[in-house]
N, C-alpha and C. Protein backbone atom coordinates (compact mmCIF):
# COMPACT_ATOMS: atom_id res chain seq x y z
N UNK A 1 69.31 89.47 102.47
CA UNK A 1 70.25 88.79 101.60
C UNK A 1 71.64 88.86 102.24
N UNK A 2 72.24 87.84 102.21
CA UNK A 2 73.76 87.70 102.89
C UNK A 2 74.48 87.98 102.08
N UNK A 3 75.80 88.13 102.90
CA UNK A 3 76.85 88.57 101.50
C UNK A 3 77.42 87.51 100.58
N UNK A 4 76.90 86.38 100.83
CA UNK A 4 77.70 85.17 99.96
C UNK A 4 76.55 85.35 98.33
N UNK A 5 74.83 85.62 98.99
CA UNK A 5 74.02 85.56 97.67
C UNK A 5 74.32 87.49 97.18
N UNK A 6 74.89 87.96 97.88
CA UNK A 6 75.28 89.47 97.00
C UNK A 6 76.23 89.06 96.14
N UNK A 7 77.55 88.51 96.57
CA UNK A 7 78.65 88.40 95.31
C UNK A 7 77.98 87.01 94.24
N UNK A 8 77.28 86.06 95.00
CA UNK A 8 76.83 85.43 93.85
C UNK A 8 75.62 86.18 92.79
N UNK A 9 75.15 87.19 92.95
CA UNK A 9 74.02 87.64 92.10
C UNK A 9 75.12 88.42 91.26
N UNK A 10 76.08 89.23 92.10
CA UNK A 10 77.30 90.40 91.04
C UNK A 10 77.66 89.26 90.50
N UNK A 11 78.13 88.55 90.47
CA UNK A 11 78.83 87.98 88.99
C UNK A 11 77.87 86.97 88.47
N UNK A 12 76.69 86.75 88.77
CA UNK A 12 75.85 85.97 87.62
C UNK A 12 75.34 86.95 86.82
N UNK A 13 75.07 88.08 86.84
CA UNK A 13 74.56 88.95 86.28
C UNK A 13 75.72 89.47 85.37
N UNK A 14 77.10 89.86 85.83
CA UNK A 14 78.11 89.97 84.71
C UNK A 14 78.19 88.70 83.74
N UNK A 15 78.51 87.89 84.26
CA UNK A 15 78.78 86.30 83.39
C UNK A 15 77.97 86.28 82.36
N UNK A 16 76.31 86.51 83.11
CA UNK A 16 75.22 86.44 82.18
C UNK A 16 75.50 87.69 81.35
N UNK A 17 75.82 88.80 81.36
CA UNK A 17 75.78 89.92 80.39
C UNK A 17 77.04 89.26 79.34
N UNK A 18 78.07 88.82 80.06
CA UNK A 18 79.33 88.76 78.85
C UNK A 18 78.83 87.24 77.57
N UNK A 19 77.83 86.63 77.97
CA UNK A 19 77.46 85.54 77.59
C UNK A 19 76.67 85.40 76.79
N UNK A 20 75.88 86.78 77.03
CA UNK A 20 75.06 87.05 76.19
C UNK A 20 74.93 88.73 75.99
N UNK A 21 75.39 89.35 75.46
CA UNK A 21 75.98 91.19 75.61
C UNK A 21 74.69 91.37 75.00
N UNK A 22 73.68 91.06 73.59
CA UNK A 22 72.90 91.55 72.85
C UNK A 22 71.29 91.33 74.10
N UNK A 23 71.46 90.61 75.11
CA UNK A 23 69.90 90.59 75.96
C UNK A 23 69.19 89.40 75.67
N UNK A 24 68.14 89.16 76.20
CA UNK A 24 67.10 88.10 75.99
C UNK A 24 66.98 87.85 74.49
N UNK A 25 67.29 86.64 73.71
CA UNK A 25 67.03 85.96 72.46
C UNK A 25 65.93 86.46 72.16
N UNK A 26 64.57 85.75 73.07
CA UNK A 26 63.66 85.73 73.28
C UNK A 26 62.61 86.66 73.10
N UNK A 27 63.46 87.86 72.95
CA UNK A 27 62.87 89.28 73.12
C UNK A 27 62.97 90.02 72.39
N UNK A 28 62.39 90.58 71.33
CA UNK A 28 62.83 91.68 70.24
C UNK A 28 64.02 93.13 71.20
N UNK A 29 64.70 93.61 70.94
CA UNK A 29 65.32 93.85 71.53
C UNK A 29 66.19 95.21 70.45
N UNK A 30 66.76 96.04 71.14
CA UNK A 30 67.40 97.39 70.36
C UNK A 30 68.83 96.67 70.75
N UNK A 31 70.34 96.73 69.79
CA UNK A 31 71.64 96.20 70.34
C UNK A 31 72.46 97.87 69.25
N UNK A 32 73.49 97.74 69.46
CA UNK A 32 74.67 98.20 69.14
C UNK A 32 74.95 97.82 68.19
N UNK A 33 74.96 97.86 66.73
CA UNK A 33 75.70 97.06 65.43
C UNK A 33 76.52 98.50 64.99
N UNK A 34 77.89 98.85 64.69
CA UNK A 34 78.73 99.84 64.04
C UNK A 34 78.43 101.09 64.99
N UNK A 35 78.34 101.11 66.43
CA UNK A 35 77.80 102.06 66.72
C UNK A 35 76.15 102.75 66.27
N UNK A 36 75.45 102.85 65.99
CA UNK A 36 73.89 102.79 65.35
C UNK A 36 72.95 101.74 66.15
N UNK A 37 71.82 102.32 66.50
CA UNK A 37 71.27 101.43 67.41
C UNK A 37 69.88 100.54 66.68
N UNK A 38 70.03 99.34 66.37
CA UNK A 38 69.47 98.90 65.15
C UNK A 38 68.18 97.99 66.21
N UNK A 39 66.91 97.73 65.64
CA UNK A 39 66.25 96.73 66.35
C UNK A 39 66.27 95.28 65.76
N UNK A 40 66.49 94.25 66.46
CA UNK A 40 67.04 93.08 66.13
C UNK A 40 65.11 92.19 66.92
N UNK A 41 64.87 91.38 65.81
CA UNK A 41 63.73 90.56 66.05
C UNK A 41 63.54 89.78 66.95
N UNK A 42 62.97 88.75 67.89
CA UNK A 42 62.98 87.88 68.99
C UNK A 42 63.84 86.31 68.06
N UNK A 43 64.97 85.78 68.37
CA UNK A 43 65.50 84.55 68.14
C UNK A 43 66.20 85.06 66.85
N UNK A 44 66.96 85.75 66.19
CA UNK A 44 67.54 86.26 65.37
C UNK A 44 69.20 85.93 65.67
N UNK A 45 69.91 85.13 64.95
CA UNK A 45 70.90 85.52 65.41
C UNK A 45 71.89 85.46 64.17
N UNK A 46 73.15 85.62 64.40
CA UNK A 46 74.17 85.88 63.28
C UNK A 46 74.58 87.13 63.18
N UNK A 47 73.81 88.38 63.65
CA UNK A 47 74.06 89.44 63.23
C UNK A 47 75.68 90.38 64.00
N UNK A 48 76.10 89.48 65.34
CA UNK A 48 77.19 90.05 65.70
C UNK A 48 78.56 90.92 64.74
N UNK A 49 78.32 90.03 63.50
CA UNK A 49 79.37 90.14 62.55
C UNK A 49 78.97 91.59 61.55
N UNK A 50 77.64 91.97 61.80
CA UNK A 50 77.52 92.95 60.89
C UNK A 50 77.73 94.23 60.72
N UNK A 51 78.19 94.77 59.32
CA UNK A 51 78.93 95.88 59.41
C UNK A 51 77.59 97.06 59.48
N UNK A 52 77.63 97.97 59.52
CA UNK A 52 76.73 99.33 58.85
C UNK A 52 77.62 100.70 58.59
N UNK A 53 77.36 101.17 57.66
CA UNK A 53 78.34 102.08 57.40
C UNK A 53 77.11 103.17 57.14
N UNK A 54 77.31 104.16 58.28
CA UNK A 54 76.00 104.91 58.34
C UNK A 54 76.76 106.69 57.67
N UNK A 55 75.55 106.96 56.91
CA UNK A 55 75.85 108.20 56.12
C UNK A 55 74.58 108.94 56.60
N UNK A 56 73.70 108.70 57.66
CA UNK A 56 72.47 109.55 57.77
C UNK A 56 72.23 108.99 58.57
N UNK A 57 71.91 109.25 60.49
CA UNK A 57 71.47 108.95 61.22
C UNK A 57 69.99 108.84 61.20
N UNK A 58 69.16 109.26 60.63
CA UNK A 58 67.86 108.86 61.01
C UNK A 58 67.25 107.99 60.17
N UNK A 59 68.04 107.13 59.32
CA UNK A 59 67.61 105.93 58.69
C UNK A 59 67.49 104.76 60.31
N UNK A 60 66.27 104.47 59.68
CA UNK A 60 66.87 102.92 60.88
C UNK A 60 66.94 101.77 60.10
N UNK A 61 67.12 100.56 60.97
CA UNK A 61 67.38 99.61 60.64
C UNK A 61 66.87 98.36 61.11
N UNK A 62 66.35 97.72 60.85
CA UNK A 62 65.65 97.02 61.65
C UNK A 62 65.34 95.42 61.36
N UNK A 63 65.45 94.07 61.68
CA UNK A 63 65.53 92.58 61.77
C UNK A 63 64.20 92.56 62.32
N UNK A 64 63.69 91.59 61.26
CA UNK A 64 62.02 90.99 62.26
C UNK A 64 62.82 89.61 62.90
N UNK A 65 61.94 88.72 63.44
CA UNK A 65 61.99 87.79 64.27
C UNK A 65 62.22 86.53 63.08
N UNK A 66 63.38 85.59 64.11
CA UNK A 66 63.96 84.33 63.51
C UNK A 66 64.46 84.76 62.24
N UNK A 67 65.60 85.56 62.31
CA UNK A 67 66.39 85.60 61.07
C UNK A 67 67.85 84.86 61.37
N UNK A 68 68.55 84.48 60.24
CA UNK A 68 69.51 83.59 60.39
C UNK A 68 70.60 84.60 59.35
N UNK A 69 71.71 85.03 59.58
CA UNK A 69 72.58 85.83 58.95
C UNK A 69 74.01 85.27 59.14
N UNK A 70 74.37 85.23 57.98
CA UNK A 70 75.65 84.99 57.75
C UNK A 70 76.91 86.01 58.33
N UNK A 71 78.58 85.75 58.02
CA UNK A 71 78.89 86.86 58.46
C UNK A 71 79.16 87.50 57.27
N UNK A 72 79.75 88.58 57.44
CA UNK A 72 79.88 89.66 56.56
C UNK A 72 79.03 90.32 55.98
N UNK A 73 77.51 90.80 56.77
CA UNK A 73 76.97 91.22 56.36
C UNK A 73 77.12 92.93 56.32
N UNK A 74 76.81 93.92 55.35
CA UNK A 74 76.97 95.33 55.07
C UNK A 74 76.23 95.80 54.50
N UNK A 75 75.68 96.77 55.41
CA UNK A 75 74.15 97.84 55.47
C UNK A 75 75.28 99.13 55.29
N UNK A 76 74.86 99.66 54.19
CA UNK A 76 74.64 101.26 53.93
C UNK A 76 73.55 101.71 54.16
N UNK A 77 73.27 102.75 54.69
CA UNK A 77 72.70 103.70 54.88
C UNK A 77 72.00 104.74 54.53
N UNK A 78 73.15 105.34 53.63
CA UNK A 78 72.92 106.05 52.88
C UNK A 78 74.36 106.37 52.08
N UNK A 79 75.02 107.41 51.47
CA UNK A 79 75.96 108.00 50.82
C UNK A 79 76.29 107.98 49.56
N UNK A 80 74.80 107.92 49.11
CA UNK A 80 75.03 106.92 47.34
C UNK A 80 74.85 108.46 46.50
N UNK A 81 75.78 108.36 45.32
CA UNK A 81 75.75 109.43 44.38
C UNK A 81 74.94 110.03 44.14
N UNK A 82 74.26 111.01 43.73
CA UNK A 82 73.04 111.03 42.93
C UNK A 82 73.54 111.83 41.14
N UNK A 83 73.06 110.29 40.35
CA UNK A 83 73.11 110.47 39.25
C UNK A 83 72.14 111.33 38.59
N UNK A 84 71.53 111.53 39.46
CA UNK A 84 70.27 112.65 38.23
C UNK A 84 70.56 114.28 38.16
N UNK A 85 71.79 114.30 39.01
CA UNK A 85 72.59 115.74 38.99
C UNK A 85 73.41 115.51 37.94
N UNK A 86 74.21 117.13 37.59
CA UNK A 86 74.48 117.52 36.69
C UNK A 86 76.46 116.65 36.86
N UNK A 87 76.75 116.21 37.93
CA UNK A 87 77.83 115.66 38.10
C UNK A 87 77.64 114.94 39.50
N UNK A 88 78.36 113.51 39.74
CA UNK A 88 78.18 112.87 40.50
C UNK A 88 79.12 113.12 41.73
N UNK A 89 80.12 114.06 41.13
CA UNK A 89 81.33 114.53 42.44
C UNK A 89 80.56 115.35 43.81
N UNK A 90 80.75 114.69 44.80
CA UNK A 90 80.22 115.78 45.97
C UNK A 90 80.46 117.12 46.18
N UNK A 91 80.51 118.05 45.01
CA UNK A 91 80.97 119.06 45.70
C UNK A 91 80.60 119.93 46.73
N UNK A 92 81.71 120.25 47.53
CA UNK A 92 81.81 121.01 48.68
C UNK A 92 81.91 120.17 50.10
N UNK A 93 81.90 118.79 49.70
CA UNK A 93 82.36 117.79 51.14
C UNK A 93 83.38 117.29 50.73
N UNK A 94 83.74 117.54 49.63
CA UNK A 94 85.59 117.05 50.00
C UNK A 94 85.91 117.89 49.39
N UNK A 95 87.40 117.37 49.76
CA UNK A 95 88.70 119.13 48.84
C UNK A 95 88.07 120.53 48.90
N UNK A 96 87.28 120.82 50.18
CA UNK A 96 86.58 121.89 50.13
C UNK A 96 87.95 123.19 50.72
N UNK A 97 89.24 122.75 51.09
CA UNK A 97 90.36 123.65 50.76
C UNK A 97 90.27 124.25 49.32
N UNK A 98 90.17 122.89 48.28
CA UNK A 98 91.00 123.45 47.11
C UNK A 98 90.04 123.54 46.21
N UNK A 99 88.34 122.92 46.30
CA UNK A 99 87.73 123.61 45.32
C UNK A 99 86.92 124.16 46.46
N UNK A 100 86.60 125.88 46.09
CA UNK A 100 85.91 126.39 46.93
C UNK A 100 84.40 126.71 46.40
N UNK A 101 83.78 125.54 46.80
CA UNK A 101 82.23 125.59 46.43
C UNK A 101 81.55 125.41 48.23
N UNK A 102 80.48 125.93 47.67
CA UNK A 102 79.90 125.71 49.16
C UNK A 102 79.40 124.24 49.54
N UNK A 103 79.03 123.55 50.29
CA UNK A 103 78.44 122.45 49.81
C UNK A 103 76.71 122.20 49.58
N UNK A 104 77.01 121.23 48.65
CA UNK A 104 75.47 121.36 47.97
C UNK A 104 74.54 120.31 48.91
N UNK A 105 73.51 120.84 49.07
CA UNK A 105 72.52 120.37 50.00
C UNK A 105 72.01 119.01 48.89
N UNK A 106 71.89 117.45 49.89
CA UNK A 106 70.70 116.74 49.24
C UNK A 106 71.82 115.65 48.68
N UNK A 107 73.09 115.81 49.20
CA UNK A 107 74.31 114.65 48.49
C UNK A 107 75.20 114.82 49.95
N UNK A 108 75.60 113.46 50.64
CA UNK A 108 75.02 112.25 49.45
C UNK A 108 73.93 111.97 50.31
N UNK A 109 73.19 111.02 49.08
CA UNK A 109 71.72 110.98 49.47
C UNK A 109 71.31 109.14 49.83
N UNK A 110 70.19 109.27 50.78
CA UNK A 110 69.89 107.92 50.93
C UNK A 110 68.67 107.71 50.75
N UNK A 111 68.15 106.05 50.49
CA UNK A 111 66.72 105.85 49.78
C UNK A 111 65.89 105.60 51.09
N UNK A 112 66.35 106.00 52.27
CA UNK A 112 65.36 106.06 53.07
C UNK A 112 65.66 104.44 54.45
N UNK A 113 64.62 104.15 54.93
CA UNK A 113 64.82 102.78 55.89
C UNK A 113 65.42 101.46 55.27
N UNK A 114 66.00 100.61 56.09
CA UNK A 114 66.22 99.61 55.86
C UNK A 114 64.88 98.43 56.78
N UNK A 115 64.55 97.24 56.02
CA UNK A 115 63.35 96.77 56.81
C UNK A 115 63.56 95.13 56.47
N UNK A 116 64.06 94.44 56.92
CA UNK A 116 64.09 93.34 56.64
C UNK A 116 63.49 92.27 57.66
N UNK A 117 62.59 91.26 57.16
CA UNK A 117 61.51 90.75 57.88
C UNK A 117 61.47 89.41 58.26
N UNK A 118 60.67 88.90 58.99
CA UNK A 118 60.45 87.53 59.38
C UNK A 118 61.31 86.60 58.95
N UNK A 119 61.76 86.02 59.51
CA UNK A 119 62.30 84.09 59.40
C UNK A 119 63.29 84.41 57.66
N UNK A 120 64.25 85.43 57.89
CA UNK A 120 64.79 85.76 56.36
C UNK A 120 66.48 85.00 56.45
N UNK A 121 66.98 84.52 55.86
CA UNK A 121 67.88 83.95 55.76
C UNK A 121 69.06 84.21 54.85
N UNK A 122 70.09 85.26 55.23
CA UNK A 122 70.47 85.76 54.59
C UNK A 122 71.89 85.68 54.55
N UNK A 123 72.77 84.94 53.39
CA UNK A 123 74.09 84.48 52.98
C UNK A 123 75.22 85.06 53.12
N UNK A 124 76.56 84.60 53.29
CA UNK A 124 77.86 85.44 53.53
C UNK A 124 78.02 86.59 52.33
N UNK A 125 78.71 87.24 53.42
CA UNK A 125 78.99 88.51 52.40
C UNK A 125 77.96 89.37 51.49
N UNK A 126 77.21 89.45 51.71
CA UNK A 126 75.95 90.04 51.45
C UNK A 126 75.72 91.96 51.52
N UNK A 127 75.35 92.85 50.65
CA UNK A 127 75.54 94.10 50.49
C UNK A 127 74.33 94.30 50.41
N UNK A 128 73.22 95.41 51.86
CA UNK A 128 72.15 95.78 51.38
C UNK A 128 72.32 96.99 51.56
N UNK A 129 71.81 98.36 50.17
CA UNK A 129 71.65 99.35 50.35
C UNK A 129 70.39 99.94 51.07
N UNK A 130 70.37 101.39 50.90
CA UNK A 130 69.38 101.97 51.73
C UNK A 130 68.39 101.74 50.95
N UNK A 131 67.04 102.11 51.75
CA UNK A 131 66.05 101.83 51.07
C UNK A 131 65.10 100.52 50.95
N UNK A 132 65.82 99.80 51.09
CA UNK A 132 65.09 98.00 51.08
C UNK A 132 64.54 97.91 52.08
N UNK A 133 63.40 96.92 51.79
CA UNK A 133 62.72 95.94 52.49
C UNK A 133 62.44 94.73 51.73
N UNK A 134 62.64 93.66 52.58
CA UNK A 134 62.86 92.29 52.33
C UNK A 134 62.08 91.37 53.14
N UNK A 135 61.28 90.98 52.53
CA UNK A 135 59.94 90.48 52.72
C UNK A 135 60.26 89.31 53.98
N UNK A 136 59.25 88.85 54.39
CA UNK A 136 58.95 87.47 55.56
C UNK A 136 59.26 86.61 54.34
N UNK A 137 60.76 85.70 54.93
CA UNK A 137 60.91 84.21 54.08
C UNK A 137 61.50 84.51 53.16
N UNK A 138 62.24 85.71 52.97
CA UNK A 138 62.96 85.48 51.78
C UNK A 138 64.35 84.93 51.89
N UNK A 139 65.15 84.20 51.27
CA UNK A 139 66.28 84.08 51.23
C UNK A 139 67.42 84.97 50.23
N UNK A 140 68.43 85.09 51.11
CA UNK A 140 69.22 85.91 50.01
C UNK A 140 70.78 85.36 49.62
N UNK A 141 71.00 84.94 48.57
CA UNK A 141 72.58 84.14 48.29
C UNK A 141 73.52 85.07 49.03
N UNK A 142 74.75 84.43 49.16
CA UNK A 142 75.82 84.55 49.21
C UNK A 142 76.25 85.79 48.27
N UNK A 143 77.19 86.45 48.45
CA UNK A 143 77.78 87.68 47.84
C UNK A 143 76.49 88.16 46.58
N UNK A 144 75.72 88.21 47.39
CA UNK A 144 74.39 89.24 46.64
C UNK A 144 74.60 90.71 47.04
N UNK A 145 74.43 91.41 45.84
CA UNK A 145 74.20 93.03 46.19
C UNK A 145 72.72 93.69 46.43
N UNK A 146 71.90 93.82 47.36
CA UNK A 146 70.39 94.37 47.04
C UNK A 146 70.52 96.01 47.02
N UNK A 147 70.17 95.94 45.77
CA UNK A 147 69.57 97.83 45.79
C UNK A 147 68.59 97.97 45.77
């Protein structure tokens, strides 16, 4: 290989990465969304815009193939109250200066994976908590909350 097809392969290969940063369409594929490494389906796209606000690393997250997403989409994770305790305040993860409790194991708590599937089509501004799965073909409106 000469040096004219070396600098032409270095910058088709950058060009091609900045052009496409998430990899082959084509290809189910692991990307970067909020820092969290989410798996994104083969031909999926829209999801550049999406937020995740992660409260528990070993939830995953995961897009089946040919989904269409709006922007503003926002995945929690986890960090949701738990109302079936005796008070919904976290104690001992915050103001743990000024109230001195230890902190209580099991808060805040999450409902587990996120799983959303096949050819799903899903509207601006859109809020899914932890826990869901969302079937092949479903559609979801515009400023919908799923719990």
């Amino acid at each position: 290989m000469n040096y004219l097809q070396k600098i032409y392969y270095f910058f088709y290969f950058k060009i091609r990465k900045l052009l496409n940063p998430t990899g082959d369409p084509s290809k189910d594929r692991f990307v970067k969304l909020s820092g969290r490494k989410v798996r994104i389906g083969a031909f999926c796209f829209g999801f550049e815009d999406t937020t995740i606000l992660s409260y528990d690393d070993s939830i995953e997250v995961s897009f089946g193939r040919y989904c269409s997403i709006a922007s503003g989409l926002k995945i929690f994770t986890g960090g949701n109250h738990r109302p079936d305790w005796i008070s919904t305040f976290p104690f001992g993860h915050l103001f743990s200066n000024y109230i001195k409790v230890k902190p209580v194991k099991g808060t805040p708590k999450t409902n587990g994976n996120i799983i959303i599937g096949n050819d799903v089509w899903i509207g601006r501004d859109v809020t899914i908590m932890s826990g869901i799965t969302i079937g092949d073909g479903a559609i979801i409106a515009a400023n919908s909350h799923i719990v």
